[in-house]
C-alpha atoms as a PDB file:
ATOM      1  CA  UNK A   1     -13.961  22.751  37.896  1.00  0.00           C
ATOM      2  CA  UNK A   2      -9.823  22.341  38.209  1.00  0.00           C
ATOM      3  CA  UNK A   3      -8.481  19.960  35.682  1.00  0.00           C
ATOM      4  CA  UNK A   4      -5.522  17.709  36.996  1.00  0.00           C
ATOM      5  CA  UNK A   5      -3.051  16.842  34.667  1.00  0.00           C
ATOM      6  CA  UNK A   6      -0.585  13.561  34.926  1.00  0.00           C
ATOM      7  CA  UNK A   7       2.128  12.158  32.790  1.00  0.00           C
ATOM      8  CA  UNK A   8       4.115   9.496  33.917  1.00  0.00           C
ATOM      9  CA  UNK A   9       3.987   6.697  36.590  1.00  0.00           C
ATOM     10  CA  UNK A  10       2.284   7.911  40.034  1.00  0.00           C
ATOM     11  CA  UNK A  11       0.595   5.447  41.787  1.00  0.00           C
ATOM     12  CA  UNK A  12      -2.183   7.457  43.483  1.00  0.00           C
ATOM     13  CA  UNK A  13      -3.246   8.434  40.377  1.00  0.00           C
ATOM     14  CA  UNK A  14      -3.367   5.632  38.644  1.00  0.00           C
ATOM     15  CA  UNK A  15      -5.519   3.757  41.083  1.00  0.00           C
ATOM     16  CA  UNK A  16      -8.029   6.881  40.426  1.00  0.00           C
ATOM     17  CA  UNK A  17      -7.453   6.644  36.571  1.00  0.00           C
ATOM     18  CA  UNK A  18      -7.592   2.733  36.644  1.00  0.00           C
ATOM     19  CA  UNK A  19     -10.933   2.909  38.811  1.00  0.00           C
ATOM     20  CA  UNK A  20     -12.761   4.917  36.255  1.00  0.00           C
ATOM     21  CA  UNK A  21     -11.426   2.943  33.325  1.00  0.00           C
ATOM     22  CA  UNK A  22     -13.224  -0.772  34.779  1.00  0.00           C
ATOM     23  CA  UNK A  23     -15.963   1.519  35.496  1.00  0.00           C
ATOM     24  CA  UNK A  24     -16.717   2.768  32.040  1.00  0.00           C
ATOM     25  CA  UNK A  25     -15.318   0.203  29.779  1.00  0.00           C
ATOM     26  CA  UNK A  26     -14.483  -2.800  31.727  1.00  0.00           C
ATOM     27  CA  UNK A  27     -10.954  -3.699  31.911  1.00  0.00           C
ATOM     28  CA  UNK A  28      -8.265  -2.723  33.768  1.00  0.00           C
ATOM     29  CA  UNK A  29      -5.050  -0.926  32.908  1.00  0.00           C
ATOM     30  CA  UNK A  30      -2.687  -2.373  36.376  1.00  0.00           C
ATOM     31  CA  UNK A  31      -0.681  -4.895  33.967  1.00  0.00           C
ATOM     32  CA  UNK A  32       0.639  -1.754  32.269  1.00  0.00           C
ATOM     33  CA  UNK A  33       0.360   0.166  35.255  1.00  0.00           C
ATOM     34  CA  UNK A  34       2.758  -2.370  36.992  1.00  0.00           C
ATOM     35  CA  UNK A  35       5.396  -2.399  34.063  1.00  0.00           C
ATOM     36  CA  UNK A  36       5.898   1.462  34.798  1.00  0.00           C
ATOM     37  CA  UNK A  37       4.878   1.933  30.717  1.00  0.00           C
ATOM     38  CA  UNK A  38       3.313   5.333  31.280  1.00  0.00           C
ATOM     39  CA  UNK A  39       5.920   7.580  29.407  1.00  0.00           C
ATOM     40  CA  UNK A  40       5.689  11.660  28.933  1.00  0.00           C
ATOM     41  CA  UNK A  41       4.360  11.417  25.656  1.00  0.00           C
ATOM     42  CA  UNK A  42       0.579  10.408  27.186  1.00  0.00           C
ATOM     43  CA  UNK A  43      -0.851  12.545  29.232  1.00  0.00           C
ATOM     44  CA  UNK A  44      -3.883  12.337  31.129  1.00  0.00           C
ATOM     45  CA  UNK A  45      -6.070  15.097  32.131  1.00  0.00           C
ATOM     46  CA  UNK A  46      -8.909  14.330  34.584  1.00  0.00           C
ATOM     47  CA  UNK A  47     -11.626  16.160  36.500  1.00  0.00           C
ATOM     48  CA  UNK A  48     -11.000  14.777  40.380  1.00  0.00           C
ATOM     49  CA  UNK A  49     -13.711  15.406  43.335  1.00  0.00           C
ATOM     50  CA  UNK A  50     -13.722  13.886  46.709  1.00  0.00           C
ATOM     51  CA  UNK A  51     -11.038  11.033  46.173  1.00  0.00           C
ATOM     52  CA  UNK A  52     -12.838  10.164  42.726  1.00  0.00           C
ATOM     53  CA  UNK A  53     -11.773  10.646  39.105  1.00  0.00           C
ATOM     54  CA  UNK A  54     -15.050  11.763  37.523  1.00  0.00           C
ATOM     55  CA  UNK A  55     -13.836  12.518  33.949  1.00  0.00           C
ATOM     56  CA  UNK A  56     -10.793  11.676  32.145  1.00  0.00           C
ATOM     57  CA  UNK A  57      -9.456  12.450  28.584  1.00  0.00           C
ATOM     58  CA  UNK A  58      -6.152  11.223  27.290  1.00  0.00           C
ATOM     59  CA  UNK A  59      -3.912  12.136  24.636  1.00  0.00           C
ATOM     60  CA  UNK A  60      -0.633  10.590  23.073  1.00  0.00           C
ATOM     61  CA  UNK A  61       1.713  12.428  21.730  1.00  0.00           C
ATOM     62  CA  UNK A  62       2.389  10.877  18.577  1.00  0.00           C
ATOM     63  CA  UNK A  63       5.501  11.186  15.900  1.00  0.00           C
ATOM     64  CA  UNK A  64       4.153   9.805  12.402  1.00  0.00           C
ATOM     65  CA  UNK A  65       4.911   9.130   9.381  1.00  0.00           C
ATOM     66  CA  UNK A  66       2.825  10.921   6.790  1.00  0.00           C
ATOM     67  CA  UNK A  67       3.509   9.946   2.738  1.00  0.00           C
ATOM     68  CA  UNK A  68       6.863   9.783   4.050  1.00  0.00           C
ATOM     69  CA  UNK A  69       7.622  12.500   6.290  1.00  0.00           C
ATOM     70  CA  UNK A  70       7.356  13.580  10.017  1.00  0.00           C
ATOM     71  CA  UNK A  71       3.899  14.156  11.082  1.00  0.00           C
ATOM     72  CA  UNK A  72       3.286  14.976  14.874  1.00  0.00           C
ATOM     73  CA  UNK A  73      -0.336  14.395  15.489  1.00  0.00           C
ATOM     74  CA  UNK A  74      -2.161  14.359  19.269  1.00  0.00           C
ATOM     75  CA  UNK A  75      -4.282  11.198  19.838  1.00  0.00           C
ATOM     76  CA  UNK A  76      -7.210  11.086  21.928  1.00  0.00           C
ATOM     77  CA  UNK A  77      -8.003   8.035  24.036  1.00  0.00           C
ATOM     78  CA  UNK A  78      -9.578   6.811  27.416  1.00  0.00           C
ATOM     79  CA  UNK A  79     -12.327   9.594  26.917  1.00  0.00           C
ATOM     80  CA  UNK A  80     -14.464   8.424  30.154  1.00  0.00           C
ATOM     81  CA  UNK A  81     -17.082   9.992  32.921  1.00  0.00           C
ATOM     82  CA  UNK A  82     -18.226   7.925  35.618  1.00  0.00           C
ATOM     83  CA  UNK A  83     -22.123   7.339  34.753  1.00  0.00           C
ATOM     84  CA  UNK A  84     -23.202   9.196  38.278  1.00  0.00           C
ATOM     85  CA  UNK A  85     -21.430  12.496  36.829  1.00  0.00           C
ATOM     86  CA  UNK A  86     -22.756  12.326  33.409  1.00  0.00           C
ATOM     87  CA  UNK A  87     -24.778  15.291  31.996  1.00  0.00           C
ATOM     88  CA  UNK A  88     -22.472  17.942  33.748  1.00  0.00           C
ATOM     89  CA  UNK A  89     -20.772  18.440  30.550  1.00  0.00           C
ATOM     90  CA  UNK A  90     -17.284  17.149  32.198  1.00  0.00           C
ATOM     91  CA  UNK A  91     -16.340  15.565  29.200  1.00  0.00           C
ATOM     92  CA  UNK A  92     -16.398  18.706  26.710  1.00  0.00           C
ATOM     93  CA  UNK A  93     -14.671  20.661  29.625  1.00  0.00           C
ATOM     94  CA  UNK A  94     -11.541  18.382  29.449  1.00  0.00           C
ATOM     95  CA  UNK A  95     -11.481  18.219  25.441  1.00  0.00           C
ATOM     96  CA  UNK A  96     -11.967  22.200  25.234  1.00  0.00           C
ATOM     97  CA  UNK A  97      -9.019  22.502  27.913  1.00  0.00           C
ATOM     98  CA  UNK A  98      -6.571  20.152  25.692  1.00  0.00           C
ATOM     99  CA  UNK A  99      -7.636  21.584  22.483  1.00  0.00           C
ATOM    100  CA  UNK A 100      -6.959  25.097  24.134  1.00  0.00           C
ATOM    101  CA  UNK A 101      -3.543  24.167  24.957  1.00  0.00           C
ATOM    102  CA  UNK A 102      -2.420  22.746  21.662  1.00  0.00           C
ATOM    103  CA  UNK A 103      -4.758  24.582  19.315  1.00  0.00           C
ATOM    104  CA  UNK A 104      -2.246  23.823  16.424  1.00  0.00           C
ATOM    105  CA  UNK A 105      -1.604  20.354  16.153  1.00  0.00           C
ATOM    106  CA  UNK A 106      -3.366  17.488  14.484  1.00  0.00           C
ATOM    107  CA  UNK A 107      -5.479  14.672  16.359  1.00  0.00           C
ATOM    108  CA  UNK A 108      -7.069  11.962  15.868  1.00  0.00           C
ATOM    109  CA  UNK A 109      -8.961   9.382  17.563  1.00  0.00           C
ATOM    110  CA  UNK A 110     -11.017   5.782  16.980  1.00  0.00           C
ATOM    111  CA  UNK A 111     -14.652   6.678  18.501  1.00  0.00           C
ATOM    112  CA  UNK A 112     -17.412   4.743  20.815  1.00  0.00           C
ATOM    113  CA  UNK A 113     -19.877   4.161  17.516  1.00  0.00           C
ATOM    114  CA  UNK A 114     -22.123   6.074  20.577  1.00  0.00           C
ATOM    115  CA  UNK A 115     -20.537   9.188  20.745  1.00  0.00           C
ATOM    116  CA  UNK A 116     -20.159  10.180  17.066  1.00  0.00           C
ATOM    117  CA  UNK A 117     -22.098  13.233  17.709  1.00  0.00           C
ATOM    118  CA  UNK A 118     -19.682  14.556  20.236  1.00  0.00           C
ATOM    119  CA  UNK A 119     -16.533  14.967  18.670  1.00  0.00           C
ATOM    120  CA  UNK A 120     -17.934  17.294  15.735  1.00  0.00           C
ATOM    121  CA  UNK A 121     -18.623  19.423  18.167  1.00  0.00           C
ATOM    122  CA  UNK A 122     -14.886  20.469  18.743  1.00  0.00           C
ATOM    123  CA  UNK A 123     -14.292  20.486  15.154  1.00  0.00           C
ATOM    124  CA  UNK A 124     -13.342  17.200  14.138  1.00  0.00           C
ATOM    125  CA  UNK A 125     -14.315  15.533  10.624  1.00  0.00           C
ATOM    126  CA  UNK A 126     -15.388  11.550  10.237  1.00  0.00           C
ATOM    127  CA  UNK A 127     -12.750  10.049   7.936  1.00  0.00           C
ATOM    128  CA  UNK A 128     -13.397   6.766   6.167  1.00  0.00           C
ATOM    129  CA  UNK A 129     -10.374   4.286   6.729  1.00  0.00           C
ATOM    130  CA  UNK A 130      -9.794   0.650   5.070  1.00  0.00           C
ATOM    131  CA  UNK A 131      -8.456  -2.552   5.768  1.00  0.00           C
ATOM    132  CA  UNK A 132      -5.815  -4.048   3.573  1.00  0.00           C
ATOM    133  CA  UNK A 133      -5.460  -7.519   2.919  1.00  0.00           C
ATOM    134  CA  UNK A 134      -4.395  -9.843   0.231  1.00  0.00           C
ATOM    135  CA  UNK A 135      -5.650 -13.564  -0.638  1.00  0.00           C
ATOM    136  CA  UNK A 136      -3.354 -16.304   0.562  1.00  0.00           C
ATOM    137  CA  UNK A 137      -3.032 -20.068   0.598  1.00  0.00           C
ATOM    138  CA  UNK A 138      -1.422 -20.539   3.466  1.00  0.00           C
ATOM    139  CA  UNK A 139      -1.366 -24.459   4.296  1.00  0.00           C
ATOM    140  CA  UNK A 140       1.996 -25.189   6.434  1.00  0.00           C
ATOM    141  CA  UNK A 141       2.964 -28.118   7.337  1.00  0.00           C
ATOM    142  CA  UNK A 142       3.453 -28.719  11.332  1.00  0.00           C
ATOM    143  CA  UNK A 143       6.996 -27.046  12.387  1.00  0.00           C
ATOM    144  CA  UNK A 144       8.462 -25.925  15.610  1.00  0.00           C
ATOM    145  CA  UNK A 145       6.665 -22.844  16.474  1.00  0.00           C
ATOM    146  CA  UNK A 146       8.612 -20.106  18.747  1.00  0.00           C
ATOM    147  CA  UNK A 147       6.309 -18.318  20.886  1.00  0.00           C
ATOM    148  CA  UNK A 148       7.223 -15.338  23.128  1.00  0.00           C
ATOM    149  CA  UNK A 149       5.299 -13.356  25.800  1.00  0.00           C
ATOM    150  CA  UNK A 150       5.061  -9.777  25.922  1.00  0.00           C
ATOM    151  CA  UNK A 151       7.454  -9.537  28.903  1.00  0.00           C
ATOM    152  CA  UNK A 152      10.358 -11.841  26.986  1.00  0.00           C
ATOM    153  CA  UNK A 153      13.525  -9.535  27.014  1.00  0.00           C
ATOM    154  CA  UNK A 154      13.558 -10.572  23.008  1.00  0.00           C
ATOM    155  CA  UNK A 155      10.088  -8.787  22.237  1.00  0.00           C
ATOM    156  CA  UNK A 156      10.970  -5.290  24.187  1.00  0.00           C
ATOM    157  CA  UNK A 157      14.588  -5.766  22.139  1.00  0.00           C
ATOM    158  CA  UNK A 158      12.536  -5.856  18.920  1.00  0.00           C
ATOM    159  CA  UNK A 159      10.033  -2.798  19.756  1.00  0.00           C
ATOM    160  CA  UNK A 160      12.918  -0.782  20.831  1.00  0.00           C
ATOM    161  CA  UNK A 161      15.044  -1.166  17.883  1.00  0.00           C
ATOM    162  CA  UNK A 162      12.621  -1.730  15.077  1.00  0.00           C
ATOM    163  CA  UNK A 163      13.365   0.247  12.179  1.00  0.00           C
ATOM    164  CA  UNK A 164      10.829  -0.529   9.468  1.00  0.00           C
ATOM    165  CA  UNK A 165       7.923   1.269   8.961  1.00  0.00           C
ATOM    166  CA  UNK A 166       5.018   2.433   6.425  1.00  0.00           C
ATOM    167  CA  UNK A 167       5.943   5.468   4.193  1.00  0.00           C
ATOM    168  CA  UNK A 168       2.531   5.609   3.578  1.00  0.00           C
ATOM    169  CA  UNK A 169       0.693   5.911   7.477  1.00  0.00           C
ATOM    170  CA  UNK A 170       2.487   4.792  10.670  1.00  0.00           C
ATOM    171  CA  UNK A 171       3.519   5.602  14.100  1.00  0.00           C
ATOM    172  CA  UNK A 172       7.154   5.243  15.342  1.00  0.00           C
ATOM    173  CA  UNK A 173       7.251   6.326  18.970  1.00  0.00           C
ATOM    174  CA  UNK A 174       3.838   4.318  20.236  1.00  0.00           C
ATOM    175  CA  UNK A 175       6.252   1.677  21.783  1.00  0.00           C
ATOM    176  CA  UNK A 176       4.366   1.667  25.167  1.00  0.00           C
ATOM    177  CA  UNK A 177       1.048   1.868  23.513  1.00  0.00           C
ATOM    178  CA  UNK A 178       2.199  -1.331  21.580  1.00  0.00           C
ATOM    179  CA  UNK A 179       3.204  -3.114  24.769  1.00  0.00           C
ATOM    180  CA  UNK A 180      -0.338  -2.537  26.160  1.00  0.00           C
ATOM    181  CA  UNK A 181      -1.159  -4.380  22.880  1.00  0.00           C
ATOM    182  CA  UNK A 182       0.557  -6.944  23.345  1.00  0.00           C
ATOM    183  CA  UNK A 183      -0.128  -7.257  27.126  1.00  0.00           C
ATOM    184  CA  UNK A 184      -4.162  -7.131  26.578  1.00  0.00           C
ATOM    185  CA  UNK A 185      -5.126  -8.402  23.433  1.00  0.00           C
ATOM    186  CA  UNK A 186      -1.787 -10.585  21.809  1.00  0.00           C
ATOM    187  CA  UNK A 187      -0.440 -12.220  24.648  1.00  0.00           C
ATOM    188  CA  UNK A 188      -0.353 -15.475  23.248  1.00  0.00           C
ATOM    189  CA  UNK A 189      -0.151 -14.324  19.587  1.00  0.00           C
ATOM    190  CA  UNK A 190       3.333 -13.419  19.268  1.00  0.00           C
ATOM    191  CA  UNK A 191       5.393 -15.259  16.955  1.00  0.00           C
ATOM    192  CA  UNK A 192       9.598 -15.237  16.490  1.00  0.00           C
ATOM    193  CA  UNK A 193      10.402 -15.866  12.581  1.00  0.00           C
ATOM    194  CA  UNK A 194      13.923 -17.211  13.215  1.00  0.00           C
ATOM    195  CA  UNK A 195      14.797 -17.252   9.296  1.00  0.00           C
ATOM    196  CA  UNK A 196      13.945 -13.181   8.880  1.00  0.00           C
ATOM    197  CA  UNK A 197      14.455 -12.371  12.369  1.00  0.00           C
ATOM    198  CA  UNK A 198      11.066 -10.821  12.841  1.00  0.00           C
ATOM    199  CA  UNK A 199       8.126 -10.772  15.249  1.00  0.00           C
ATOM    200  CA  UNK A 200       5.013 -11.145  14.353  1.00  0.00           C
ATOM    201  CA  UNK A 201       1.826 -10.605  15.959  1.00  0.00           C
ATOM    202  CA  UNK A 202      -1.138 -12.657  14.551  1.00  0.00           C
ATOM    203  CA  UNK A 203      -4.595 -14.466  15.040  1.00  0.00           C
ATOM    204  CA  UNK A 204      -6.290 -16.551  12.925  1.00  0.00           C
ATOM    205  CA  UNK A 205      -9.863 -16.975  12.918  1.00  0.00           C
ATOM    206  CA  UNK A 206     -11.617 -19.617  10.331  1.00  0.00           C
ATOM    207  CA  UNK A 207      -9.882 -19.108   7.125  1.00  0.00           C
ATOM    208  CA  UNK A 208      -8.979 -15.482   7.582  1.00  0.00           C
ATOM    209  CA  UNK A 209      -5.503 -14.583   9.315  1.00  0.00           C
ATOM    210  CA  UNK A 210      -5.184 -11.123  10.763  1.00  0.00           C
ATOM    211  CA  UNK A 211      -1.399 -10.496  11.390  1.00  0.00           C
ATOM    212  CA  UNK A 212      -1.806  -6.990  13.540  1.00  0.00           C
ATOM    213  CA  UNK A 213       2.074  -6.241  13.016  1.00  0.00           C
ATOM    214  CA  UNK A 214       5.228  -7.124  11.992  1.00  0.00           C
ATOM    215  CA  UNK A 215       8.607  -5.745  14.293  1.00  0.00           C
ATOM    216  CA  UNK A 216      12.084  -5.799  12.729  1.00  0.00           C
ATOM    217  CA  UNK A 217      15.100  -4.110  12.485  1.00  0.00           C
ATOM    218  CA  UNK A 218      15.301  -4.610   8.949  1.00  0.00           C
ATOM    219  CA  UNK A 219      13.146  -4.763   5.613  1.00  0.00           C
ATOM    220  CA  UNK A 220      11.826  -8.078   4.993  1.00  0.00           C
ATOM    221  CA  UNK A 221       9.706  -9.308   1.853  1.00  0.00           C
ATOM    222  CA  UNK A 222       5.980 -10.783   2.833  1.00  0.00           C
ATOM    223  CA  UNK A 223       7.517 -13.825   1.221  1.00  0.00           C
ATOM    224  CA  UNK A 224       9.835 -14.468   3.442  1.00  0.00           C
ATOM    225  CA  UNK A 225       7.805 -14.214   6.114  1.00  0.00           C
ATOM    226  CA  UNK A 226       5.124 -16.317   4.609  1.00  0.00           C
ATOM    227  CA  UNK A 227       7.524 -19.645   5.000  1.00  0.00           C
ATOM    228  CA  UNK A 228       7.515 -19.064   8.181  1.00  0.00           C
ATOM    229  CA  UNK A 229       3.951 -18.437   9.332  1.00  0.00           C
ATOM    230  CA  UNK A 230       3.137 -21.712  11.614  1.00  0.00           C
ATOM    231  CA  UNK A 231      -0.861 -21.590  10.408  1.00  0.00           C
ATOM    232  CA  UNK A 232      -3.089 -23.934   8.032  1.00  0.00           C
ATOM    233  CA  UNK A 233      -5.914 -23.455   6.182  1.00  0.00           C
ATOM    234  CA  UNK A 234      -5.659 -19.568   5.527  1.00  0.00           C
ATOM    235  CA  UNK A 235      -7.191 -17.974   2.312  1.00  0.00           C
ATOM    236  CA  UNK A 236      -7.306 -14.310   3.298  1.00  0.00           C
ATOM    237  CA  UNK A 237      -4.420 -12.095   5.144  1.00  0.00           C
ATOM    238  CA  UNK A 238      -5.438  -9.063   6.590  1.00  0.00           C
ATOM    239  CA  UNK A 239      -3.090  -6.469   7.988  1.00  0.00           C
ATOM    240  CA  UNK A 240      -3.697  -4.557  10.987  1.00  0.00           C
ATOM    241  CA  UNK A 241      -1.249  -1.760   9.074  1.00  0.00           C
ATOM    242  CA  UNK A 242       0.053  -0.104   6.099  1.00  0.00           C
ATOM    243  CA  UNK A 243       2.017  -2.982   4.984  1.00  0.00           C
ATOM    244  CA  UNK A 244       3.911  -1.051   1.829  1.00  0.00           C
ATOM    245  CA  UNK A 245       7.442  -1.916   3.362  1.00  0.00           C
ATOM    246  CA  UNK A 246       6.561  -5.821   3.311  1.00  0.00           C
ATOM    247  CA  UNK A 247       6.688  -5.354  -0.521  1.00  0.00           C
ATOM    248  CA  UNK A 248       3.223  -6.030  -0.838  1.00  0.00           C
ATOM    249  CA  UNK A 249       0.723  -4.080  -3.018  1.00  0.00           C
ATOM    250  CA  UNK A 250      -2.563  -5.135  -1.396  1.00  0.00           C
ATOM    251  CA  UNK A 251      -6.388  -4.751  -1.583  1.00  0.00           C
ATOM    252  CA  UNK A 252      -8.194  -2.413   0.190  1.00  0.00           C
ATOM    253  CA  UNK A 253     -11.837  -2.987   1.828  1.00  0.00           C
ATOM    254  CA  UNK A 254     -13.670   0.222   3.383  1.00  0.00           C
ATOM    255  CA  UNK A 255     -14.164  -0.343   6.792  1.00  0.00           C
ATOM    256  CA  UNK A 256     -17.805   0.169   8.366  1.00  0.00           C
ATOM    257  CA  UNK A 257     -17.647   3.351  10.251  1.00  0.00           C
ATOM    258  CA  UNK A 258     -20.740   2.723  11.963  1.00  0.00           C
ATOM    259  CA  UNK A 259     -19.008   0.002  14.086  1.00  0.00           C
ATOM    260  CA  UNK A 260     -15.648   1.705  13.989  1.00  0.00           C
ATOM    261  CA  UNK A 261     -15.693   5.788  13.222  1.00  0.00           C
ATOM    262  CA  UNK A 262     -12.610   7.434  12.872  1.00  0.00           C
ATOM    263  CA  UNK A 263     -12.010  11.558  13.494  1.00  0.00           C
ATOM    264  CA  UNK A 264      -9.322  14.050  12.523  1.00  0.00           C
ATOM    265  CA  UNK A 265      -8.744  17.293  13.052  1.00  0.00           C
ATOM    266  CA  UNK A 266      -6.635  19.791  11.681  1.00  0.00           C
ATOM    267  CA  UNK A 267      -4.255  19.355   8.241  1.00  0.00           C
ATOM    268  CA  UNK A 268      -3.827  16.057   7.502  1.00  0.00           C
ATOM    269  CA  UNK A 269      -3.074  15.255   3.560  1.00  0.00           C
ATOM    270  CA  UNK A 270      -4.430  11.504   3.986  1.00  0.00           C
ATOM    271  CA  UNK A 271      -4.075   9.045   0.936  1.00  0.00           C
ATOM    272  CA  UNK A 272      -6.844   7.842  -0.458  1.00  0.00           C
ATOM    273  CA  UNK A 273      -6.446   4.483   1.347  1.00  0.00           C
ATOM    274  CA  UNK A 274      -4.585   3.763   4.244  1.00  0.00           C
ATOM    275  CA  UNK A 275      -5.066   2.177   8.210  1.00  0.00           C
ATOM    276  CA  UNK A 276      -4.155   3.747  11.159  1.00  0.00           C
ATOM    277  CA  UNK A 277      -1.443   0.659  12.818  1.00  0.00           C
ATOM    278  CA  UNK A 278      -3.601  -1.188  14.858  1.00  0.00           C
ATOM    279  CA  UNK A 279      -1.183  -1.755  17.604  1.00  0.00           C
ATOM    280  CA  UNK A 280      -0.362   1.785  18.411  1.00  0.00           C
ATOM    281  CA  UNK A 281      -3.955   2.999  18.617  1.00  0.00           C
ATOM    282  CA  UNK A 282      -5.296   4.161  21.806  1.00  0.00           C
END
């Protein structure tokens, strides 16, 4: 079967893609859609029959860092086929035809925990990841809290000219990926430190805070930003990142890869403990 391949807005398209996505998992991707996000770094490649998108597999092209230095690694995302075309093996057809046409670089990709048989099957190894977090006592007192929203000219100012990153594991040209992010999942979870200058995207649940990133232009010490945090009662801090350039040595849990498998494929020389960023996975 012919494989169609899109980067890039095109509305005809996207109404196929975005019809296949609700299908399959359930949510929709127009927000982005309508914000014209879709840059040439992901691509979409789809199996298309009778005004229907059957199959779909996306990559994103993705510039790391990697201990340090630049890493360019493909990763896999929206890996979908409409329940009436399972069984045709639509799904291996679109991975074979990416992984034919960049049979030398990298990927990796977060899996369904019900499809962790597939992706072995084009040569891709389970990797165990971790969480990092450190123990906190976070209690602060009631303070004028500024809030943004994803579409606030200050937040797409901060993503576009951030300039701090992990040396240890990070992505640093996810920008739209991170918008989707914010869009879907942090809307109302986005936080403007005035003091340090930087955004910060967090959720606290109980007595456990899970900041999923931190955007600035510049370095800035976990300490500083700590003042500044507008939550009580937090014990633990968890970081949805690498969080070496906050100045921060933390713990490390192992994450279960039952309810969250990760895959690589190709040379990667991984640490022994690190997170994929949160925000720019797909």
């Amino acid at each position: 079967m012919q494989v169609t391949m899109k980067c890039q807005n095109d509305p005809a398209y996207e109404r196929l893609f975005d019809n296949l996505i609700q299908e399959v998992f359930g949510f929709s991707f127009k927000t982005w859609f309508e914000r014209q996000l879709w840059n040439e770094y992901y691509e979409s490649y789809a199996i298309i029959d009778q005004g229907s998108m059957l199959a779909n597999v996306c990559i994103y092209k993705t510039d790391m860092l990697l201990g340090g230095k630049p890493f360019r690694a493909h990763q896999f995302g929206a890996v979908a086929t409409r329940k009436s075309a399972r069984g045709k093996g639509l799904s291996r057809l679109l991975m074979a035809h990416v992984l034919a046409k960049y049979p030398d670089t990298p990927a990796f990709l977060a899996a369904n925990p019900s499809v962790i048989d597939f992706y072995p099957q084009f040569g891709f190894c389970r990797v165990q990841t971790h969480k990092p977090f450190i123990s906190a006592d976070l209690d602060q007192a009631p303070h004028d809290i500024y809030k943004l929203n994803p579409d606030d000219d200050r937040v797409k100012n901060a993503i576009k000219t951030r300039r701090c990153y992990s040396q240890v594991l990070d992505s640093i040209n996810t920008q739209s990926i991170q918008m989707f992010h914010l869009l879907m999942d942090y809307s109302d979870h986005l936080f403007y430190l005035p003091g340090c200058g930087a955004i910060v995207i967090a959720e606290q649940e109980d007595n456990r805070l899970f900041i999923a990133d931190v955007i600035s232009s510049k370095p800035v010490a976990f300490e500083q930003i700590k003042l500044e945090l507008p939550f009580t009662g937090v014990k633990q801090i968890e970081f949805g990142f690498c969080p070496d350039w906050l100045g921060i040595a933390p713990e490390w849990e192992l994450v279960n890869t039952d309810e969250q498998p990760y895959f690589i494929l190709g040379n990667w020389q991984l640490p022994g403990k690190f997170r994929f960023p949160a925000m720019s996975e797909t």
